[in-house]
PDB file of N, CA and C in Angstrom:
ATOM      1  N   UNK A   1       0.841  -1.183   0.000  1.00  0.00           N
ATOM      2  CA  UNK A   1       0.000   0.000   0.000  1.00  0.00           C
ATOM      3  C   UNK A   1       0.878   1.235   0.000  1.00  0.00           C
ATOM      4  N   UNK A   2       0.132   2.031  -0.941  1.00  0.00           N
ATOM      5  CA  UNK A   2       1.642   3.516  -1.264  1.00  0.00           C
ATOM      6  C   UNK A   2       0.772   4.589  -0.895  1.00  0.00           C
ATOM      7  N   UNK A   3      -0.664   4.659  -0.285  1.00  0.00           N
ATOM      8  CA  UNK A   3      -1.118   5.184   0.429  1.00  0.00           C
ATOM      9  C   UNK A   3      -0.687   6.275   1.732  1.00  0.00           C
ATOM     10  N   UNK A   4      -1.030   7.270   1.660  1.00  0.00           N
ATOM     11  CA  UNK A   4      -0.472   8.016   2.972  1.00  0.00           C
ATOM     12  C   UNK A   4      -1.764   8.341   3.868  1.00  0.00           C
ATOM     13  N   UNK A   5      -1.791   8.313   4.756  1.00  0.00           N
ATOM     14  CA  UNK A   5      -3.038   8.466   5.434  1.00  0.00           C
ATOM     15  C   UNK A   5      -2.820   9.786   6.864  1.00  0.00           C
ATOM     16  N   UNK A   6      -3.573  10.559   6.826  1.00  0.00           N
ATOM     17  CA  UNK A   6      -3.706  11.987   7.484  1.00  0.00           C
ATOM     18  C   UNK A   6      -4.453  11.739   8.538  1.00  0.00           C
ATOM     19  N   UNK A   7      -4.372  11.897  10.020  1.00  0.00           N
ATOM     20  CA  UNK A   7      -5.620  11.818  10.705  1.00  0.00           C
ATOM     21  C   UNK A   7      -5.766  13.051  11.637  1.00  0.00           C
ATOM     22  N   UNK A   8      -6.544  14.048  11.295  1.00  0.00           N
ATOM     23  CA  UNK A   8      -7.028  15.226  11.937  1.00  0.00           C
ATOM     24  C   UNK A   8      -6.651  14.973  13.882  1.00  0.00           C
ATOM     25  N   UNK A   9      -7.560  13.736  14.049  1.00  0.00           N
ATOM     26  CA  UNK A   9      -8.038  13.628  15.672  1.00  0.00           C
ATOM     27  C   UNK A   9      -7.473  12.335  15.523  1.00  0.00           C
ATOM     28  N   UNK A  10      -7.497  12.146  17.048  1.00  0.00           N
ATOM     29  CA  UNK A  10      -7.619  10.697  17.820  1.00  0.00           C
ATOM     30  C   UNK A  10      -8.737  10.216  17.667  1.00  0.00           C
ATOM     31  N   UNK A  11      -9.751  10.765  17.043  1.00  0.00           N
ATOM     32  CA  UNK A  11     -11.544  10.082  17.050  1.00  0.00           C
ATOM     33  C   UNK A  11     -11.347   9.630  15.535  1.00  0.00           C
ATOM     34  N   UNK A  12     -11.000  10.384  14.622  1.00  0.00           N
ATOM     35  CA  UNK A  12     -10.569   9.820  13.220  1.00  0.00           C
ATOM     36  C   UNK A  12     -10.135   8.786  13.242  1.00  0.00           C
ATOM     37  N   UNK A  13      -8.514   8.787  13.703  1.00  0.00           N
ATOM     38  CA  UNK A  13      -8.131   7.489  13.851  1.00  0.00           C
ATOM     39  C   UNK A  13      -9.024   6.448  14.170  1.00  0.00           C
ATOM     40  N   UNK A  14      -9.295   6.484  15.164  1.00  0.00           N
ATOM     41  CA  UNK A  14     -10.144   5.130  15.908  1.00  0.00           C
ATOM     42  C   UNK A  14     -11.338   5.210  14.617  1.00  0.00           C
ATOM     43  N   UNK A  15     -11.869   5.858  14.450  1.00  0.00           N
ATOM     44  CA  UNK A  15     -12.936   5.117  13.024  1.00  0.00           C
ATOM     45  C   UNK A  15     -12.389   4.879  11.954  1.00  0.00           C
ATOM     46  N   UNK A  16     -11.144   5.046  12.127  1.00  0.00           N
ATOM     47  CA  UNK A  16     -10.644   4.472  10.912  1.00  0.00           C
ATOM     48  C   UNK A  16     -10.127   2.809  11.393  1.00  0.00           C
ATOM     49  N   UNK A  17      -9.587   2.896  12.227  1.00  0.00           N
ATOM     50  CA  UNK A  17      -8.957   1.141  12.710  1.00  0.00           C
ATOM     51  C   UNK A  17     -10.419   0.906  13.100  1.00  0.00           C
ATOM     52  N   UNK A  18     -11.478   1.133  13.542  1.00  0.00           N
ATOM     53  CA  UNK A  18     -12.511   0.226  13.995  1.00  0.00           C
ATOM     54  C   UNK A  18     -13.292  -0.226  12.180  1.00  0.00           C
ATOM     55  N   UNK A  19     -13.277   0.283  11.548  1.00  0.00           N
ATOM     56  CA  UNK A  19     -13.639   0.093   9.974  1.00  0.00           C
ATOM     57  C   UNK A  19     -13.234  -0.438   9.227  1.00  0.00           C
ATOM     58  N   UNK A  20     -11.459  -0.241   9.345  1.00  0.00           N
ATOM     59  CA  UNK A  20     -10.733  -0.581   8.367  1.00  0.00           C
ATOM     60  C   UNK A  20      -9.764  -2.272   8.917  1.00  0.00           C
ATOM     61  N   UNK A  21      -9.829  -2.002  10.450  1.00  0.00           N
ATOM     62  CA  UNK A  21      -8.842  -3.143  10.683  1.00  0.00           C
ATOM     63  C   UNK A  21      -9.917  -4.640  10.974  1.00  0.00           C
ATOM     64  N   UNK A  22      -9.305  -5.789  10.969  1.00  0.00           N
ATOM     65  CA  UNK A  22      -9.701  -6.493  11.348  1.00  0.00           C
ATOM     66  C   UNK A  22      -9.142  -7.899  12.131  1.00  0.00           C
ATOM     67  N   UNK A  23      -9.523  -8.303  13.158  1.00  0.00           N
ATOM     68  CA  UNK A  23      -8.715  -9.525  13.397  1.00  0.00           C
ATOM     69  C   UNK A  23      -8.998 -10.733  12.998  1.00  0.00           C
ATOM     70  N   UNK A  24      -8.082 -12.023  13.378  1.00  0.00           N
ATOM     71  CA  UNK A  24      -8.179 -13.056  13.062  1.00  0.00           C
ATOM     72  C   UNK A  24      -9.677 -13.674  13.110  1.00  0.00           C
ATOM     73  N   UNK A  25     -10.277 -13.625  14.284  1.00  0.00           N
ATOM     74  CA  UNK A  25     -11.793 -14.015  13.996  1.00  0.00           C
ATOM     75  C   UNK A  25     -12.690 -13.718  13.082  1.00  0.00           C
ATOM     76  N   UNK A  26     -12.469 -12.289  12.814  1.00  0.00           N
ATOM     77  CA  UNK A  26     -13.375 -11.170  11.314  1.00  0.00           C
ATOM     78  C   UNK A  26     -12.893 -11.823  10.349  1.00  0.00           C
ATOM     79  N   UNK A  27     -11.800 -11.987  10.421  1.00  0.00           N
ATOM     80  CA  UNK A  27     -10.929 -12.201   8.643  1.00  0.00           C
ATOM     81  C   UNK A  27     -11.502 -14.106   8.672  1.00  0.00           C
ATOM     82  N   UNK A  28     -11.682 -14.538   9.614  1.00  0.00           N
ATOM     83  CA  UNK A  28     -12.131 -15.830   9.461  1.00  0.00           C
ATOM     84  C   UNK A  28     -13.185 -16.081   9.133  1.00  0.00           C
ATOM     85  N   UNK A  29     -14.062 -15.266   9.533  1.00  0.00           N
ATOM     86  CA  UNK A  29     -15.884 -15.093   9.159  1.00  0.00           C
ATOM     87  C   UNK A  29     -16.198 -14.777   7.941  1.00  0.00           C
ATOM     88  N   UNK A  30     -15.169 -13.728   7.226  1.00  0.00           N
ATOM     89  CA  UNK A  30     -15.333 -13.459   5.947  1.00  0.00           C
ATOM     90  C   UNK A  30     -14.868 -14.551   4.782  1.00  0.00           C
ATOM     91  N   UNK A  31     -13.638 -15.502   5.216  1.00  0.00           N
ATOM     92  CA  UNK A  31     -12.673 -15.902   4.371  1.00  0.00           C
ATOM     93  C   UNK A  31     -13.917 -17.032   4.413  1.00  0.00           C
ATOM     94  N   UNK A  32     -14.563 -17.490   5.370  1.00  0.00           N
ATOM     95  CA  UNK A  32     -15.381 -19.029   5.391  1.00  0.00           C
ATOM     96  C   UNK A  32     -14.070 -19.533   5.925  1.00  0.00           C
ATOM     97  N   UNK A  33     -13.245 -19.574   6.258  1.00  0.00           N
ATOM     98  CA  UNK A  33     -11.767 -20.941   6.262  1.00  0.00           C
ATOM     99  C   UNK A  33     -11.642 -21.232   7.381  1.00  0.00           C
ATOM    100  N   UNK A  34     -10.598 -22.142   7.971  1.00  0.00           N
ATOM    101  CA  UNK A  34     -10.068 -22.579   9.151  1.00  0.00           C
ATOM    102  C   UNK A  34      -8.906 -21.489   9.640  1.00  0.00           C
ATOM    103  N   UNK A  35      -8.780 -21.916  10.992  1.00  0.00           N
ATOM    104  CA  UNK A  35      -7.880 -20.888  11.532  1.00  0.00           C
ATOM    105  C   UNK A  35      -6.124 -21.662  11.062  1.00  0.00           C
ATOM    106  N   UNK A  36      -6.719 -22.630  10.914  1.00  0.00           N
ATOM    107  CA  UNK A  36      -5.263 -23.551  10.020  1.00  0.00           C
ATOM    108  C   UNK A  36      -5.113 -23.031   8.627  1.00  0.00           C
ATOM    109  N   UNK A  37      -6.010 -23.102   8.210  1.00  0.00           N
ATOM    110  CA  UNK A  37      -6.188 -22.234   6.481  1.00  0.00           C
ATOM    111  C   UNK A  37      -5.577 -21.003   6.456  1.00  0.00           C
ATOM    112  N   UNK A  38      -6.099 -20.094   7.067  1.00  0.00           N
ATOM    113  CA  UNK A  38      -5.762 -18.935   7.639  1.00  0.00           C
ATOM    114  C   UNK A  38      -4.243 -18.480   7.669  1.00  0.00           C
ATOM    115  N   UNK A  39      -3.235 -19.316   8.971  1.00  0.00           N
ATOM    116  CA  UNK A  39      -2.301 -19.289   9.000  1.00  0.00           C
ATOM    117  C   UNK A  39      -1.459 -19.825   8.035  1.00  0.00           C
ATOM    118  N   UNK A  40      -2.051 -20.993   7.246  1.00  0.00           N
ATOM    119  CA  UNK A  40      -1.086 -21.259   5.907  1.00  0.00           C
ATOM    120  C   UNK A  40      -1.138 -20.269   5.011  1.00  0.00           C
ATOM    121  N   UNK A  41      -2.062 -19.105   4.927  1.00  0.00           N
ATOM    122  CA  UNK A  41      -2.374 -18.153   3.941  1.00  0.00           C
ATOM    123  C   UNK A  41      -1.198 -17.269   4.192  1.00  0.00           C
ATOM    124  N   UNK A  42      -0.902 -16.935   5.259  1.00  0.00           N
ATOM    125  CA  UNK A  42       0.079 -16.171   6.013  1.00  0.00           C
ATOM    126  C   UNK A  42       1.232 -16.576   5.832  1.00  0.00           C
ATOM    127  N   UNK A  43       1.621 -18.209   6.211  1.00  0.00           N
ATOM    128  CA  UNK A  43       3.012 -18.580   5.958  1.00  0.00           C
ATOM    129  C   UNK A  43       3.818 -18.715   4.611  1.00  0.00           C
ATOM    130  N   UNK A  44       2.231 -18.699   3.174  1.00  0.00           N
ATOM    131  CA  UNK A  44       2.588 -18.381   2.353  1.00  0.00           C
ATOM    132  C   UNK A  44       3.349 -17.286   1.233  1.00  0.00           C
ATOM    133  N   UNK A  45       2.762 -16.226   2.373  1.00  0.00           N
ATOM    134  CA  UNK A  45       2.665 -14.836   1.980  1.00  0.00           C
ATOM    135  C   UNK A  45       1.840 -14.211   1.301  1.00  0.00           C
ATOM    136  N   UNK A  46       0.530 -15.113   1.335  1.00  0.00           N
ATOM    137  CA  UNK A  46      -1.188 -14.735   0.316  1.00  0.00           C
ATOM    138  C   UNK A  46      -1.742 -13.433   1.006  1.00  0.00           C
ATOM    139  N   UNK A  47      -1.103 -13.568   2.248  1.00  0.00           N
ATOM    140  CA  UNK A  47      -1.966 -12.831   3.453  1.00  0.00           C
ATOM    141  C   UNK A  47      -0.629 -12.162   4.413  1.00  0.00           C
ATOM    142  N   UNK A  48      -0.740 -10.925   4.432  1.00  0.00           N
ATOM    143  CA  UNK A  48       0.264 -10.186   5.798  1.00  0.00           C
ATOM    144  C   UNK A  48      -0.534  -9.374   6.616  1.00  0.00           C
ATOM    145  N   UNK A  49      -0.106  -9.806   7.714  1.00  0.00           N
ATOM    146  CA  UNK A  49      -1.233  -9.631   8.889  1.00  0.00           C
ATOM    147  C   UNK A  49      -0.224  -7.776   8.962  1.00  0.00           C
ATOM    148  N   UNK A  50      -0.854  -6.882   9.266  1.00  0.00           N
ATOM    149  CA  UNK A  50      -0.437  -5.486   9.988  1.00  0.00           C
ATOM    150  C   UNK A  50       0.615  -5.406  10.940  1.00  0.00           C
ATOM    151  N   UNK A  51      -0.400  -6.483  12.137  1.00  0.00           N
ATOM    152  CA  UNK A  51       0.635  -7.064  13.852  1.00  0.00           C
ATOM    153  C   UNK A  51      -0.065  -8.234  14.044  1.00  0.00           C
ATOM    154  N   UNK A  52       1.554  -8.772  14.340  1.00  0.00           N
ATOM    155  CA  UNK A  52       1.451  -9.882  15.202  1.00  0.00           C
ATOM    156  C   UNK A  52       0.950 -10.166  16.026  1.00  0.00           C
ATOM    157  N   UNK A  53      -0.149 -10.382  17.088  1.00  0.00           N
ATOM    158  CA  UNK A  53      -0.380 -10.706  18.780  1.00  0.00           C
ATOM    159  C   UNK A  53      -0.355 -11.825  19.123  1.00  0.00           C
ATOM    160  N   UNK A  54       0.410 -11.488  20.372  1.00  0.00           N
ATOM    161  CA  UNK A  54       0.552 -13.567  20.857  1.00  0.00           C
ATOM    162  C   UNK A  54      -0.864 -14.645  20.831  1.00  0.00           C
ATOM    163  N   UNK A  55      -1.817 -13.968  20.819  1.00  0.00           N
ATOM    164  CA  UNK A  55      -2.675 -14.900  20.413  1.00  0.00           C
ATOM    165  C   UNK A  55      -3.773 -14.323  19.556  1.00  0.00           C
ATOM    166  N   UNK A  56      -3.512 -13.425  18.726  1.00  0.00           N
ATOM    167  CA  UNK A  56      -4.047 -12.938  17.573  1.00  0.00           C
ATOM    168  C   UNK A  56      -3.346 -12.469  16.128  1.00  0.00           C
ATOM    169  N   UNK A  57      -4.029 -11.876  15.517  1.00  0.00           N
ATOM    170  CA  UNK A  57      -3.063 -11.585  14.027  1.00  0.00           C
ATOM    171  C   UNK A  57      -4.235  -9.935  13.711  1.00  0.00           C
ATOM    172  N   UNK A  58      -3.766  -8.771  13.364  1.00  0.00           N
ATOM    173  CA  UNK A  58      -4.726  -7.798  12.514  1.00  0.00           C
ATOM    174  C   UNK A  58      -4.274  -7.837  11.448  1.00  0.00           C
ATOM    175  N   UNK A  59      -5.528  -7.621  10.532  1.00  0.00           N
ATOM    176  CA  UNK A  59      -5.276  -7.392   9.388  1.00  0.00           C
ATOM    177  C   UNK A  59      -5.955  -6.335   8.687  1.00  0.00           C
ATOM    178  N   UNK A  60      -5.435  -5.991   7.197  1.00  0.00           N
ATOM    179  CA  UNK A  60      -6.884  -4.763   6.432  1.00  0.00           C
ATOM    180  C   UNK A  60      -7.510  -5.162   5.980  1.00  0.00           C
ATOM    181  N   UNK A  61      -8.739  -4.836   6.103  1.00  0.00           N
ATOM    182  CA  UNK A  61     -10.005  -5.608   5.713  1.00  0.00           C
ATOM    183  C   UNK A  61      -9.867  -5.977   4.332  1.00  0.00           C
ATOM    184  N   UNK A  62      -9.634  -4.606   3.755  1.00  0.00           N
ATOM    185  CA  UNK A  62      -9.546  -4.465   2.122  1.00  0.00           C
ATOM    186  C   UNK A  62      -8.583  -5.622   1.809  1.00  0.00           C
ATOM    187  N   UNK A  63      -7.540  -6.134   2.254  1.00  0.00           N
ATOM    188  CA  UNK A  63      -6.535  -7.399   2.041  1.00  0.00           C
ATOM    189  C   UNK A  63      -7.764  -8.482   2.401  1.00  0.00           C
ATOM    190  N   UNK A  64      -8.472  -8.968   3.085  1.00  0.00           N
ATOM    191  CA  UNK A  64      -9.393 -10.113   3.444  1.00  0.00           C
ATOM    192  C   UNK A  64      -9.934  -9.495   2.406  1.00  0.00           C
ATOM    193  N   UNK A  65     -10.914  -9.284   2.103  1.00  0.00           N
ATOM    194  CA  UNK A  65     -12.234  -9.129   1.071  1.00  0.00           C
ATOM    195  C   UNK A  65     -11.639  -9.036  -0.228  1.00  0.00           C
ATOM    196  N   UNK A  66     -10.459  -8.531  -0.551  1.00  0.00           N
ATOM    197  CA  UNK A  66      -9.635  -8.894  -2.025  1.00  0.00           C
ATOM    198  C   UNK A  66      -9.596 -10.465  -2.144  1.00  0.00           C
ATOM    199  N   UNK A  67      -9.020 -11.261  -0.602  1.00  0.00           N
ATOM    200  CA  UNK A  67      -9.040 -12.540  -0.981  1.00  0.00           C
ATOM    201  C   UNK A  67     -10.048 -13.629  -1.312  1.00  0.00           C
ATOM    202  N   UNK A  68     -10.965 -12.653  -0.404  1.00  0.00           N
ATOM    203  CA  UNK A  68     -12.276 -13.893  -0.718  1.00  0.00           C
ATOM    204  C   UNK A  68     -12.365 -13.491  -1.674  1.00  0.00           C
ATOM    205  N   UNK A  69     -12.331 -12.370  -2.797  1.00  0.00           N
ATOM    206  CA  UNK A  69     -13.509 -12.144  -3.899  1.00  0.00           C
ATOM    207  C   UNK A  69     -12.129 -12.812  -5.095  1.00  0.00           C
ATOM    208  N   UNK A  70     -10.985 -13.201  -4.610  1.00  0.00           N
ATOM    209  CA  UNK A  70     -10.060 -13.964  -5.379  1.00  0.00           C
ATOM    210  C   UNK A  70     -10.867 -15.548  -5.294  1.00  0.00           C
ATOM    211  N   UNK A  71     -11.216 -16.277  -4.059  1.00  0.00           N
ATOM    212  CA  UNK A  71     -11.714 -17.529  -3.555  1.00  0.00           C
ATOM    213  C   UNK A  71     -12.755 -17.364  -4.407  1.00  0.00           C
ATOM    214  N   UNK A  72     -13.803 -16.685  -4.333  1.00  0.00           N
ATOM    215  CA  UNK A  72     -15.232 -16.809  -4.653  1.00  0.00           C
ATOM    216  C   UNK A  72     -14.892 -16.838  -6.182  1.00  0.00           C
ATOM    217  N   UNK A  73     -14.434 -16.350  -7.161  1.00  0.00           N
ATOM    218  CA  UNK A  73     -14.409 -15.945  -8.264  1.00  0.00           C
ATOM    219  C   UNK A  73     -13.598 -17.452  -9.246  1.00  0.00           C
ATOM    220  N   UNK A  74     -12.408 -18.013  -8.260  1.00  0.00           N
ATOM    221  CA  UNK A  74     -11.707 -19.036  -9.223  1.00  0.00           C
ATOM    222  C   UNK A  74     -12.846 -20.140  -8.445  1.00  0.00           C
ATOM    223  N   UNK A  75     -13.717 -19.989  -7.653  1.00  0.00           N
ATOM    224  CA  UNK A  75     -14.826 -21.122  -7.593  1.00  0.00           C
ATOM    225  C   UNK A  75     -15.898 -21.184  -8.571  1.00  0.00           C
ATOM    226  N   UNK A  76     -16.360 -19.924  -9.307  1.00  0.00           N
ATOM    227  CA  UNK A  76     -17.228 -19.838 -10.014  1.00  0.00           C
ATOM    228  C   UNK A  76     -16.828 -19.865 -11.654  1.00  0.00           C
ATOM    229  N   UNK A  77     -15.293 -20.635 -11.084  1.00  0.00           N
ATOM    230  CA  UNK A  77     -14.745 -20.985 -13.283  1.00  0.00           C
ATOM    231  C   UNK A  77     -15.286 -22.003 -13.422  1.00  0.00           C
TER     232      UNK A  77
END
């Protein structure tokens, strides 16, 4: 992403990460997949999580919903 992003406030920000970010559970709900799926997506490099957390992963939404509509689309050849 070559994006630069400006944030006026601290209230901006936060609607922007509450909108834009998502974690491992969201990105799982959207993808349909396993949390094993998931992490092979990652170890592949299909998928780069934002941050690491010891028992989570964030990611940008816009990166999840690019992938499913990659999934959904080579399902419907």
């Amino acid at each position: 992403m070559s994006e630069n992003y400006s944030f006026n406030s601290k209230e901006k920000l936060t609607e922007y990460i509450q909108s834009e970010i998502i974690n491992t559970t969201e990105a799982l709900e959207i993808l349909q997949c396993s949390r094993q799926n998931l992490n092979n997506l990652v170890k592949r490099g299909v998928l780069t999580p934002i941050k690491d957390l010891p028992r989570d992963r964030l990611f940008y939404k816009e990166d999840i919903v690019k992938r499913k509509n990659e999934m959904d689309s080579k399902n419907n050849v």
